[in-house]
N, C-alpha and C. Protein backbone atom coordinates (compact mmCIF):
# COMPACT_ATOMS: atom_id res chain seq x y z
N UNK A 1 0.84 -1.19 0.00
CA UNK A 1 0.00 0.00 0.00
C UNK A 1 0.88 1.24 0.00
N UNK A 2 0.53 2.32 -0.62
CA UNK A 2 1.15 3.35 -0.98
C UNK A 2 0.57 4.11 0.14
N UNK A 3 -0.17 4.06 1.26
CA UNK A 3 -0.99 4.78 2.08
C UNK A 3 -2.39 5.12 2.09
N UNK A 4 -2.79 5.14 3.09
CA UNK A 4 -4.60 5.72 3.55
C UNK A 4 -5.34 4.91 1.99
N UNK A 5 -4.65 3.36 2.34
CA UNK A 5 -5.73 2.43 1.55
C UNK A 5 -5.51 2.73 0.26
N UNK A 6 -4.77 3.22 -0.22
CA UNK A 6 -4.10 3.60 -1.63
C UNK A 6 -3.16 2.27 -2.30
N UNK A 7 -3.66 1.34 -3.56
CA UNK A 7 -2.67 0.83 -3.47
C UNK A 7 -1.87 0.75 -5.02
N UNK A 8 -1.01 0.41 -5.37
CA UNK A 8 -0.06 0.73 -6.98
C UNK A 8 -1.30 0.16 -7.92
N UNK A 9 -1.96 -1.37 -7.75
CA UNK A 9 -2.99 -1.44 -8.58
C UNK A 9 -4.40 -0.75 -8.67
N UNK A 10 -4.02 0.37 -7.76
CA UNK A 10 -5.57 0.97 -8.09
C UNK A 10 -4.88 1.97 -9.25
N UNK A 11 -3.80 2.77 -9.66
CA UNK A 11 -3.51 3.60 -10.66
C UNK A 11 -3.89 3.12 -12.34
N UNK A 12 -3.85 3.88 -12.84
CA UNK A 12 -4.33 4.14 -14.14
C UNK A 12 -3.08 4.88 -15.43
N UNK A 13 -2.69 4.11 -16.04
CA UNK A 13 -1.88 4.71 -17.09
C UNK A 13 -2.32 6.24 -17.40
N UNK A 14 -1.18 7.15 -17.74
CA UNK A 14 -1.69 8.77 -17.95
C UNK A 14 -1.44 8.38 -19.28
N UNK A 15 -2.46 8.95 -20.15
CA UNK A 15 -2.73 8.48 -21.26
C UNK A 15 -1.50 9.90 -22.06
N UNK A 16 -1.28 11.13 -21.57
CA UNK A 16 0.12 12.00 -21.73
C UNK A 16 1.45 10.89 -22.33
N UNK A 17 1.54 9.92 -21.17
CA UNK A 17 2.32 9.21 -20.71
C UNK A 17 3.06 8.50 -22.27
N UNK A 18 1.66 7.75 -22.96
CA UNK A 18 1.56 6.77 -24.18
C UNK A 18 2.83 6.68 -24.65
N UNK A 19 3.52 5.69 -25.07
CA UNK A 19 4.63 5.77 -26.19
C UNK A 19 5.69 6.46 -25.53
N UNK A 20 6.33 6.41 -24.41
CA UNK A 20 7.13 6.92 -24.07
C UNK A 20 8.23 6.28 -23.35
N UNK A 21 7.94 5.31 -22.88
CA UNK A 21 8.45 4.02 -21.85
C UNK A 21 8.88 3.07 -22.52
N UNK A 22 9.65 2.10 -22.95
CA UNK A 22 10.29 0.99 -23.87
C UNK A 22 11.06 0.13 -22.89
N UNK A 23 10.97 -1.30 -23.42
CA UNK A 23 12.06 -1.91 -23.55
C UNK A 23 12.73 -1.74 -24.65
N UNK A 24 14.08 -2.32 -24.23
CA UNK A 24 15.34 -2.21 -25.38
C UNK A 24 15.28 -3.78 -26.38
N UNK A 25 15.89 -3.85 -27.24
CA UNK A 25 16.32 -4.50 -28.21
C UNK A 25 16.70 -5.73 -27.77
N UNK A 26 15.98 -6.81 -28.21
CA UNK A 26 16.42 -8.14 -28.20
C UNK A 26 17.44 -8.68 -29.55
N UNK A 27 18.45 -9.47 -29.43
CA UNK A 27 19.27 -9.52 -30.16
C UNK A 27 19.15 -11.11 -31.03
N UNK A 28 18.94 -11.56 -30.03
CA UNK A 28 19.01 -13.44 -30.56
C UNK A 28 20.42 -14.09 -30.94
N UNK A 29 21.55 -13.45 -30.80
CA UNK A 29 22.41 -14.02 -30.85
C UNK A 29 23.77 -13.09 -30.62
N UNK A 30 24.46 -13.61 -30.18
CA UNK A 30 25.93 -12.73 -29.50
C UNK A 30 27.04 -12.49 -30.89
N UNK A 31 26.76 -13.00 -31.91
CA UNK A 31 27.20 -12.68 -32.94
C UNK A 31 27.32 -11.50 -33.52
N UNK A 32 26.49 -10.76 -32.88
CA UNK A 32 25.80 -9.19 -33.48
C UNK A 32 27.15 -8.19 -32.90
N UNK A 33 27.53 -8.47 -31.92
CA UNK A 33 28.81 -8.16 -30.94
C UNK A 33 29.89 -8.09 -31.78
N UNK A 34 30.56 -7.06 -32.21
CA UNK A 34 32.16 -6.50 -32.91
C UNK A 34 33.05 -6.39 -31.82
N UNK A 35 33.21 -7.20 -30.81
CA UNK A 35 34.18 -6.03 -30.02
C UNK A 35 35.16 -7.06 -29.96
N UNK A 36 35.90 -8.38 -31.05
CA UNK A 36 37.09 -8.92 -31.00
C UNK A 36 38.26 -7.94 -31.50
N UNK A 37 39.60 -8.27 -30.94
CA UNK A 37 40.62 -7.97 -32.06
C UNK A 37 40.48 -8.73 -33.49
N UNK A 38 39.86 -9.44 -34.07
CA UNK A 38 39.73 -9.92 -35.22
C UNK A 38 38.34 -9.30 -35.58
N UNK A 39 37.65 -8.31 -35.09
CA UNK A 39 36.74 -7.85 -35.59
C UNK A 39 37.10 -5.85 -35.98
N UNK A 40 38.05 -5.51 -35.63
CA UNK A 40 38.47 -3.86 -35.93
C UNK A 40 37.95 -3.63 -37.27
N UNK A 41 38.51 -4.61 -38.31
CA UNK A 41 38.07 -4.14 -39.35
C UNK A 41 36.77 -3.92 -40.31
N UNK A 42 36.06 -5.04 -39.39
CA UNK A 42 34.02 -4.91 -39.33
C UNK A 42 33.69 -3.61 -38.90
N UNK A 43 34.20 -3.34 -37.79
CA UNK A 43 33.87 -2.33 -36.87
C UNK A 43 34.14 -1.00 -37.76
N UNK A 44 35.13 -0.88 -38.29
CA UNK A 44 35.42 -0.05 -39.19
C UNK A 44 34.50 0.56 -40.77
N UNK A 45 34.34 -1.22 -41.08
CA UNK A 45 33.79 -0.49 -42.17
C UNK A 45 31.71 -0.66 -41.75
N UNK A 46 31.77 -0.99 -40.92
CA UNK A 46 30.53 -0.88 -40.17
C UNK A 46 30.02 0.39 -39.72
N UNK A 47 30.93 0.98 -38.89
CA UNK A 47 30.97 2.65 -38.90
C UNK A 47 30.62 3.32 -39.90
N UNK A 48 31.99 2.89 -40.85
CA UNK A 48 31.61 3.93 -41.77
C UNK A 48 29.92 3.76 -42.75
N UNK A 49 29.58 2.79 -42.86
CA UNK A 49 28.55 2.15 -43.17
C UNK A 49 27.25 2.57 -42.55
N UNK A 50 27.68 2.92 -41.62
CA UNK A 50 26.08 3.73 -40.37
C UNK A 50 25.31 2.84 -39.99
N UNK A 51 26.08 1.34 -39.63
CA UNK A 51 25.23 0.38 -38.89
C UNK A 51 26.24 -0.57 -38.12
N UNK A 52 26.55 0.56 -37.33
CA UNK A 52 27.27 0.17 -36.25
C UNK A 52 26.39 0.69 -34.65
N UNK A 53 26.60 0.35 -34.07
CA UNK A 53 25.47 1.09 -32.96
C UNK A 53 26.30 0.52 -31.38
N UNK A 54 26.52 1.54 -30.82
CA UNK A 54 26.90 1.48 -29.26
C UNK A 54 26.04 0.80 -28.52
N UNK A 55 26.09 -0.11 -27.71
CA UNK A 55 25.34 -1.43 -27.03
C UNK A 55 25.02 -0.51 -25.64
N UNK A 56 24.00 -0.23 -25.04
CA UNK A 56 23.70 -0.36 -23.71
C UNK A 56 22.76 -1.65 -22.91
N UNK A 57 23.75 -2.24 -22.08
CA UNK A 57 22.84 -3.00 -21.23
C UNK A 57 22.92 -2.67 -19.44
N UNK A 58 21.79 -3.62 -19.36
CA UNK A 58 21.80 -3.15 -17.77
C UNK A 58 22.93 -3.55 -16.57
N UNK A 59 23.52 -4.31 -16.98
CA UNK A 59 25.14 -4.47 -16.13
C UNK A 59 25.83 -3.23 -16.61
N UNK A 60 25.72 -2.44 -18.02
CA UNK A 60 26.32 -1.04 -18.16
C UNK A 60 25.77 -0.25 -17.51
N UNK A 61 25.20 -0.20 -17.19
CA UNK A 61 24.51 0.90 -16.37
C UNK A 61 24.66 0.87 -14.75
N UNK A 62 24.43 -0.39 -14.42
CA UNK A 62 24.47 -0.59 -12.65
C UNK A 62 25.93 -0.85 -12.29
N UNK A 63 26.97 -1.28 -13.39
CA UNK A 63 28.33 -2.13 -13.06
C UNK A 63 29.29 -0.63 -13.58
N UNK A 64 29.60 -1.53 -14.87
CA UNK A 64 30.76 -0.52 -15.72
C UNK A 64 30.23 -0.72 -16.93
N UNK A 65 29.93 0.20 -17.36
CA UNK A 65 29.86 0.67 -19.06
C UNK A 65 31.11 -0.10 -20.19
N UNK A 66 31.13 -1.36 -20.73
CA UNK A 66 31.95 -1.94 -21.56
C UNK A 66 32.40 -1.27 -22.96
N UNK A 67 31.79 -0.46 -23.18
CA UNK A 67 31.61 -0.13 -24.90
C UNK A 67 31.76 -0.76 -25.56
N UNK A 68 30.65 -1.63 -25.83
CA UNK A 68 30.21 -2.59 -26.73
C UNK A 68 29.71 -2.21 -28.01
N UNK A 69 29.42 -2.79 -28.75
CA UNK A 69 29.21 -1.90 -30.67
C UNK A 69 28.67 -3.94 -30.73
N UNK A 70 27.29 -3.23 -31.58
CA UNK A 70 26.70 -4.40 -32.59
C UNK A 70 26.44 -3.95 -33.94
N UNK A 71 26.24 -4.55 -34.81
CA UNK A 71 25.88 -4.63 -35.84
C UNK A 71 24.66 -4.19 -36.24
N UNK A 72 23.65 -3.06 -36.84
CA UNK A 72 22.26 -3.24 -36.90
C UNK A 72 21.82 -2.86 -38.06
N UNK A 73 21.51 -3.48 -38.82
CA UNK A 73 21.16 -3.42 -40.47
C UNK A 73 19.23 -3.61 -40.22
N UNK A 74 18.73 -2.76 -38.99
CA UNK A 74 17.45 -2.21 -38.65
C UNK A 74 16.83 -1.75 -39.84
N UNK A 75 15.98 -2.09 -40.28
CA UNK A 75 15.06 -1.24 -41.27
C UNK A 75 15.72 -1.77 -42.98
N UNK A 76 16.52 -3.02 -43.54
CA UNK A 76 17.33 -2.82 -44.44
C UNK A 76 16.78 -4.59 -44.80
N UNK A 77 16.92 -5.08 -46.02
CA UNK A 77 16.34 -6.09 -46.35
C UNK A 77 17.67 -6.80 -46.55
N UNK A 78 17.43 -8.15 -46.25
CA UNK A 78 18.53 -8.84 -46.77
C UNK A 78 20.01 -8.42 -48.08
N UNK A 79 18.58 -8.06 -48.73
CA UNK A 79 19.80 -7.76 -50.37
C UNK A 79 20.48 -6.51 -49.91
N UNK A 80 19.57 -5.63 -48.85
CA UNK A 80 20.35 -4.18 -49.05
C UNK A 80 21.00 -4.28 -48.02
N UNK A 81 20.84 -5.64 -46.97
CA UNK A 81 22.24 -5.24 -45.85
C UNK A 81 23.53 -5.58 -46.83
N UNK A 82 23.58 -6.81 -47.30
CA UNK A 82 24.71 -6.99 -48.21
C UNK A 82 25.48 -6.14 -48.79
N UNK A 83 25.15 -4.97 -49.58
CA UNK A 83 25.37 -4.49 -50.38
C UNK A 83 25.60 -3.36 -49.25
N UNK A 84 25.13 -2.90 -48.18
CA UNK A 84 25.42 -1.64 -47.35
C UNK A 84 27.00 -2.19 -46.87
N UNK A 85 27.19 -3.12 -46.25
CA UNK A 85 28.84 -3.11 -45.27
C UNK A 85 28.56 -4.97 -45.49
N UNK A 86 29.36 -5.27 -47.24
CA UNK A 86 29.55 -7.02 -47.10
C UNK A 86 30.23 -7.47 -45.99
N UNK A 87 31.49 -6.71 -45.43
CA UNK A 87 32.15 -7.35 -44.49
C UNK A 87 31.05 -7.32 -42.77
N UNK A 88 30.61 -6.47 -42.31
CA UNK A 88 29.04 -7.14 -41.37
C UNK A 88 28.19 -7.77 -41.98
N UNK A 89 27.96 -8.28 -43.39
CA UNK A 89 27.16 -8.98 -43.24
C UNK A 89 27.61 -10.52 -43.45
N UNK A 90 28.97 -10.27 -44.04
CA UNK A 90 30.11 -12.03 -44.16
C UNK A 90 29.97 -11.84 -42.22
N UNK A 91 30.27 -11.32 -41.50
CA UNK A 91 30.28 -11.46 -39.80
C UNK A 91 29.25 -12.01 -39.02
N UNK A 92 27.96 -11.67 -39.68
CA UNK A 92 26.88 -11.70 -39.62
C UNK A 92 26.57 -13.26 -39.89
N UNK A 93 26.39 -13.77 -41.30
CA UNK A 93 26.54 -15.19 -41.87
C UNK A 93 27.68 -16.20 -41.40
N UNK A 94 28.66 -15.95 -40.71
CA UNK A 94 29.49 -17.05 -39.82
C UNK A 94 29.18 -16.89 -38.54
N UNK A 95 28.46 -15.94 -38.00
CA UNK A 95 28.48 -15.96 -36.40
C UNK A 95 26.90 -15.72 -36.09
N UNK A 96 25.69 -15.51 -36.91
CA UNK A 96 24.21 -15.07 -36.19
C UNK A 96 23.57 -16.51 -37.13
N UNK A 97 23.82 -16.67 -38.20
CA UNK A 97 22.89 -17.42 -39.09
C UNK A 97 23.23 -18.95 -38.82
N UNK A 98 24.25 -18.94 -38.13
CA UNK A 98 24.16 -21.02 -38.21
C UNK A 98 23.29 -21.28 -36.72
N UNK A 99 23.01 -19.90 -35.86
CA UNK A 99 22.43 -20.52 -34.51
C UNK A 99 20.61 -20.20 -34.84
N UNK A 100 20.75 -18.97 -36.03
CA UNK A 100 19.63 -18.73 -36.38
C UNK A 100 18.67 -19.57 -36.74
N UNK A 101 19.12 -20.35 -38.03
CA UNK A 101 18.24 -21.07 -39.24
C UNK A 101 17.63 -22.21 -38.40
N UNK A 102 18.63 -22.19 -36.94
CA UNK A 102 17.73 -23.43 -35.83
C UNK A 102 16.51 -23.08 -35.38
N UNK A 103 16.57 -21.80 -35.25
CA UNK A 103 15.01 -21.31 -34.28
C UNK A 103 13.44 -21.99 -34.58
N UNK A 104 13.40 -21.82 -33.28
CA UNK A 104 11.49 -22.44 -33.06
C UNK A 104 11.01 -20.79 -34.02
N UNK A 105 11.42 -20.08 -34.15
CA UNK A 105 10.29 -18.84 -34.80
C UNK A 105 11.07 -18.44 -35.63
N UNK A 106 10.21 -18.77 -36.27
CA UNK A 106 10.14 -18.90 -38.28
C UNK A 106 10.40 -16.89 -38.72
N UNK A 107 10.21 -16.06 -37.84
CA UNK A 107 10.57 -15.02 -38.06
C UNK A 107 12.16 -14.57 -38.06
N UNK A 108 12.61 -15.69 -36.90
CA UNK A 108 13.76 -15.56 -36.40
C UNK A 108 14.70 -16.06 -37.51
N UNK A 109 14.29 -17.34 -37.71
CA UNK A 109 14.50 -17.71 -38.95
C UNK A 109 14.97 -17.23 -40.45
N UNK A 110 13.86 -16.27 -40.64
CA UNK A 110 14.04 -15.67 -42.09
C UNK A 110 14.48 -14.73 -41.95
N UNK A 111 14.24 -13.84 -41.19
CA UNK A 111 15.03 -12.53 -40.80
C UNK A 111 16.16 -12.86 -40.11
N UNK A 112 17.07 -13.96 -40.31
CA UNK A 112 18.41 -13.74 -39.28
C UNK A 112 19.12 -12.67 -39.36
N UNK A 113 19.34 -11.83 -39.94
CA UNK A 113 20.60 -10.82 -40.02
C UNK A 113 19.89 -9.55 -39.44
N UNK A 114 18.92 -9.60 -38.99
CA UNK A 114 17.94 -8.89 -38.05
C UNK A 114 17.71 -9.31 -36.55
N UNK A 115 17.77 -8.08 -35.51
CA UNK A 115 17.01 -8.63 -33.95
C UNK A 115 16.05 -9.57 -34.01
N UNK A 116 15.94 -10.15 -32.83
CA UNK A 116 14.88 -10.91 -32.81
C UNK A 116 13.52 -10.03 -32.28
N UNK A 117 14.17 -8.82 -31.61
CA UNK A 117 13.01 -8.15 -31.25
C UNK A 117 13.77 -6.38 -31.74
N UNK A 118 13.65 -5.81 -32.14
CA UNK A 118 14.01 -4.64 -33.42
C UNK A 118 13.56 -3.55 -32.50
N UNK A 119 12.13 -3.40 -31.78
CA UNK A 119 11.58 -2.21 -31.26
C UNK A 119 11.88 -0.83 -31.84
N UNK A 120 10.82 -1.21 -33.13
CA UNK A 120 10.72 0.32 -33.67
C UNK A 120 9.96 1.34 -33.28
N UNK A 121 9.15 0.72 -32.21
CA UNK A 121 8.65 2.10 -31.84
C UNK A 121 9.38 2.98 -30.39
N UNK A 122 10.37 1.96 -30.38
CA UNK A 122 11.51 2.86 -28.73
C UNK A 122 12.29 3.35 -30.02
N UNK A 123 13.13 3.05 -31.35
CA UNK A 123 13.81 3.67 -32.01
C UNK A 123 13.24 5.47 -32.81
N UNK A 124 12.10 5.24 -32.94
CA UNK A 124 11.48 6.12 -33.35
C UNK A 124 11.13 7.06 -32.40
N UNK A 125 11.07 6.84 -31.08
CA UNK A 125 11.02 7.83 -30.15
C UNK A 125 12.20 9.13 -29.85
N UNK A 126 13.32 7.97 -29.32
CA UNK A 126 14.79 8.67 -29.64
C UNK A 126 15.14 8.59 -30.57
N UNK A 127 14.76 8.99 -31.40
CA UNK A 127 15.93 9.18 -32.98
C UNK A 127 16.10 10.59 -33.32
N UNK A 128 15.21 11.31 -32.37
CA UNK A 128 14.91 12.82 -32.95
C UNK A 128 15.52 14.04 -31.59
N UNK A 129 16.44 12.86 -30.47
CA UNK A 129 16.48 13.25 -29.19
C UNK A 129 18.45 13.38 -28.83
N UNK A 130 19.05 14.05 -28.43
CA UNK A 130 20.33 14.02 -28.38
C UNK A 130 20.76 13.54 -27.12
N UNK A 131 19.68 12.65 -26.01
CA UNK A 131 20.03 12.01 -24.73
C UNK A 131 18.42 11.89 -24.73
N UNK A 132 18.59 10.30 -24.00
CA UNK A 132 17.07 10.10 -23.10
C UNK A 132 17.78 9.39 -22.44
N UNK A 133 16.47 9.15 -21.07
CA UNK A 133 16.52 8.19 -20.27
C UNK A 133 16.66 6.62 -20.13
N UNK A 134 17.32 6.36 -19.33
CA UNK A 134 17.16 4.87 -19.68
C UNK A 134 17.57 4.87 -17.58
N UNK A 135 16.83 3.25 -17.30
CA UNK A 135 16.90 2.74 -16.14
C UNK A 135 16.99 1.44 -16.79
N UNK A 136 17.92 0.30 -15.44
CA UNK A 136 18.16 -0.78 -15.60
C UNK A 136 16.80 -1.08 -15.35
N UNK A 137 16.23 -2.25 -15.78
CA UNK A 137 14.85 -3.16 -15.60
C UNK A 137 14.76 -3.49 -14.50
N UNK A 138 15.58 -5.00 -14.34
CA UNK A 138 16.04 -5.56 -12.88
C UNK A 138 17.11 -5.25 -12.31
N UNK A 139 16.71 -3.92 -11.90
CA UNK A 139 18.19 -3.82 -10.82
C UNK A 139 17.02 -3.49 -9.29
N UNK A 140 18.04 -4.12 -8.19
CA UNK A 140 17.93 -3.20 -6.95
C UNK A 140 17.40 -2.40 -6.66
N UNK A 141 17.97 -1.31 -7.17
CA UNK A 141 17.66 -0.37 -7.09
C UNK A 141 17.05 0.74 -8.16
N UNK A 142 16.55 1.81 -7.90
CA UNK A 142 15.95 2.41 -9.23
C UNK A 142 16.71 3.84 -9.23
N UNK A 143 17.85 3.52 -10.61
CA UNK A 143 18.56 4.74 -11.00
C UNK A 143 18.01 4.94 -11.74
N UNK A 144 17.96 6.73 -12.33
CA UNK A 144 17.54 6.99 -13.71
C UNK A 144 18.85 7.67 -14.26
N UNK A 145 19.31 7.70 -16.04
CA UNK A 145 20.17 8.60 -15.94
C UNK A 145 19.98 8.87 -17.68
N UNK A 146 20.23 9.90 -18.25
CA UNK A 146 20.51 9.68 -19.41
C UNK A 146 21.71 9.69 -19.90
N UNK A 147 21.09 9.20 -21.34
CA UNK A 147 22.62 8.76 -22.23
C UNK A 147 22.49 9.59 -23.57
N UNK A 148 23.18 9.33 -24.54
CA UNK A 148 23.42 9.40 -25.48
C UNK A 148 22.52 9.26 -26.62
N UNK A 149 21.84 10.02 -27.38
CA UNK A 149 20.59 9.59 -28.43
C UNK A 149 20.79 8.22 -29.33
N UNK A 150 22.41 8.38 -29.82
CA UNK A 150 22.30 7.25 -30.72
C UNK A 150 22.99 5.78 -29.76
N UNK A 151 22.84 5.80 -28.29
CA UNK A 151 23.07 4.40 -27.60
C UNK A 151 21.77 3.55 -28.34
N UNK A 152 21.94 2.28 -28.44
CA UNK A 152 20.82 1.30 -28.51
C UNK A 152 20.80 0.92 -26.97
N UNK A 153 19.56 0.45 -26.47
CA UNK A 153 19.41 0.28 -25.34
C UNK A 153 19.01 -1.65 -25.61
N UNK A 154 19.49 -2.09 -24.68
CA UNK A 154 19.35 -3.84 -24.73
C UNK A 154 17.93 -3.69 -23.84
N UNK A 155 16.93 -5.17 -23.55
CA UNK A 155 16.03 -5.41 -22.97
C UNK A 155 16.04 -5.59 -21.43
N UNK A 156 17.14 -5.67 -21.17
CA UNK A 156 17.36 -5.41 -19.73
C UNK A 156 17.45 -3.56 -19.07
N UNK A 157 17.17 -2.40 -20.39
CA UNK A 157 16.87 -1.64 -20.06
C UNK A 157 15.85 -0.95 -20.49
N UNK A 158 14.70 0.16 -19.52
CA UNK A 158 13.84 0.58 -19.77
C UNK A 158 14.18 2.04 -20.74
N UNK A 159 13.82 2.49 -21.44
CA UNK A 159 14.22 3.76 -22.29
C UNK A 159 13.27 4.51 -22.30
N UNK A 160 13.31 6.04 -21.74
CA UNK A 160 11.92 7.08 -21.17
C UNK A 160 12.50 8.04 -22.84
N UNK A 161 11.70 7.88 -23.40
CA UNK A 161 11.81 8.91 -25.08
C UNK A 161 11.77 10.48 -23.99
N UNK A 162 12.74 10.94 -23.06
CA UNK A 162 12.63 12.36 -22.76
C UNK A 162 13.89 12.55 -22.64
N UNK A 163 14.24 14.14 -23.14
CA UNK A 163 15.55 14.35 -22.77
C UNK A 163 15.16 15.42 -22.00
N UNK A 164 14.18 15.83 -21.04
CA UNK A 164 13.55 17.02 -20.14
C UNK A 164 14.73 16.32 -18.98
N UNK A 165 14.91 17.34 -18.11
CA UNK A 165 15.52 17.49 -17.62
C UNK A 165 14.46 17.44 -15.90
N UNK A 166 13.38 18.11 -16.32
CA UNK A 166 11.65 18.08 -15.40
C UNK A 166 11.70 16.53 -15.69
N UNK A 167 11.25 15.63 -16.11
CA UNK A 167 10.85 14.30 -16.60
C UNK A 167 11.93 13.09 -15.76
N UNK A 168 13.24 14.12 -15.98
CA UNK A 168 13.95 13.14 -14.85
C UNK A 168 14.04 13.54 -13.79
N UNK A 169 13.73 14.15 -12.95
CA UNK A 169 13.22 15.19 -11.65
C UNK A 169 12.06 13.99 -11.20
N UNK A 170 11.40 14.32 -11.89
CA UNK A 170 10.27 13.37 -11.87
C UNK A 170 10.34 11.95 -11.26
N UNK A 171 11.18 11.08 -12.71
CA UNK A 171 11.57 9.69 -12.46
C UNK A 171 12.26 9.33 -11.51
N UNK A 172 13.36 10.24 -10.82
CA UNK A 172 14.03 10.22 -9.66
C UNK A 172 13.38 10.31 -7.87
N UNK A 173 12.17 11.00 -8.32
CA UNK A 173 11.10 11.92 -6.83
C UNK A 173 11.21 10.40 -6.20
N UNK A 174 11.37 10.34 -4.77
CA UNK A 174 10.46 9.43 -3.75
C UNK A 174 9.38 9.27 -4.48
N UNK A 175 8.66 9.48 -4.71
CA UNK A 175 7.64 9.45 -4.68
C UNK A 175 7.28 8.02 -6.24
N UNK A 176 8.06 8.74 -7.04
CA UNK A 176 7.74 7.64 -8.06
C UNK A 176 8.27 6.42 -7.76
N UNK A 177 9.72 6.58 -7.26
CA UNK A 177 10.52 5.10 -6.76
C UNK A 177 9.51 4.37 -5.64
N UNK A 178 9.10 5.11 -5.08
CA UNK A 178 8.35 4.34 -4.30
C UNK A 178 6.84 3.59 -4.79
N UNK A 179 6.29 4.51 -5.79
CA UNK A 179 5.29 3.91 -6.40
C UNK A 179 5.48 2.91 -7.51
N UNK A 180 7.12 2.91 -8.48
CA UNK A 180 7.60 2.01 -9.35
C UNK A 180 7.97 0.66 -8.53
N UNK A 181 8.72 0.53 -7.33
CA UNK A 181 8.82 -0.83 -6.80
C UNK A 181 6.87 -1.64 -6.64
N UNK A 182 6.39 -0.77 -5.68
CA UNK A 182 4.93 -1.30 -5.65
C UNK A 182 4.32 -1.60 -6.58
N UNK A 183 4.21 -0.86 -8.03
CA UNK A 183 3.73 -1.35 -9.17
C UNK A 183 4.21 -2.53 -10.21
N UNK A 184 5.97 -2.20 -9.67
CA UNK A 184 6.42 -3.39 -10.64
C UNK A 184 6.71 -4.76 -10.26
N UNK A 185 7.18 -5.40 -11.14
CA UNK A 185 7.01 -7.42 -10.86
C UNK A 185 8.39 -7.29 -9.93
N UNK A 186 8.16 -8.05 -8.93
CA UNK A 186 9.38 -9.21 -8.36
C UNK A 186 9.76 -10.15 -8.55
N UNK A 187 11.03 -10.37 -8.34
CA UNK A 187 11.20 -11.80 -9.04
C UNK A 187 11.70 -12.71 -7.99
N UNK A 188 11.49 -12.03 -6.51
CA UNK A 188 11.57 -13.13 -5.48
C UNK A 188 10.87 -12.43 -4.61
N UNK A 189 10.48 -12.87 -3.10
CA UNK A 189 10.05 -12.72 -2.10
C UNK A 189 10.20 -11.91 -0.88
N UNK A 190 11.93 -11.71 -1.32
CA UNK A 190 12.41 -11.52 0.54
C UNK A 190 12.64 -10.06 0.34
């Protein structure tokens, strides 16, 4: 109970609110990951290519920030990842597609050189933003902080489409931390 018989499931989504809150990007396979010494030169022409993308996950956020870089040929069809950066997509075809073509989902399947979960509507939020928010999912505790517009955020983090500066005032108050633990799932007891 949040007080005087008040409790997190009596609240109501602020319909303001809509489209603003995300999970991050599911990947389906660790292949997507450039960060070998036998990968500099992916990384390179991946960059230059504009489908290279800075990794945020939620051990970056609660631990140490790794600077991680994946691969994301988001929005691009088979023929045109090829032809955008062959060398991510030869990286791509020895390291995402032999664990791929196994999958129970036939999406996963045909789209291998794609996320398994893409979230275009968290990309389309920040794409137009030079920092938003992001909080770890399952952490402890509830930090908010922003980052960087063009971080990709992984599914272990939540992504707030605001770069207000009020909005994280907000997400930070007692008041919400205290109403975000009560509202959200646990995943144990004690």
């Amino acid at each position: 109970a949040l007080g005087d018989g008040v409790t997190a499931s009596m609240s109501e989504g602020l319909q303001a609110n809509r489209g603003l809150s995300f999970m991050g990007v599911i990947l389906c396979g660790d292949g997507f990951f450039i960060d070998s010494q036998e990968a500099e030169p992916v990384l390179a022409a991946a960059s230059k290519a504009g489908i290279a993308a800075n990794y945020l996950s939620g051990t970056d956020l609660m631990k140490a920030a790794r600077g991680r870089v994946v691969i994301d040929f988001f929005g691009l069809s088979e023929a045109e990842s090829r032809v955008r950066c062959p060398e991510a997509f030869q990286w791509l075809i020895d390291r995402v597609r032999p664990q791929r073509i196994h999958s129970k989902r036939a999406s996963h399947r045909r789209n291998w050189w794609l996320y398994g979960e893409k979230r275009p509507q968290m990309r389309r939020a920040t794409s137009h933003l030079g920092s938003y928010v992001v909080t770890a999912r399952t952490a402890k505790h509830r930090l908010f902080q922003f980052v960087d517009g063009r971080v990709l955020a992984e599914s272990n983090v939540i992504a707030i489409a605001s770069d207000d500066c009020f909005v994280m005032g907000v997400l930070s108050s007692r008041l919400h931390i205290a109403w975000s633990f009560a509202a959200g799932a646990t995943l144990e007891d004690r």
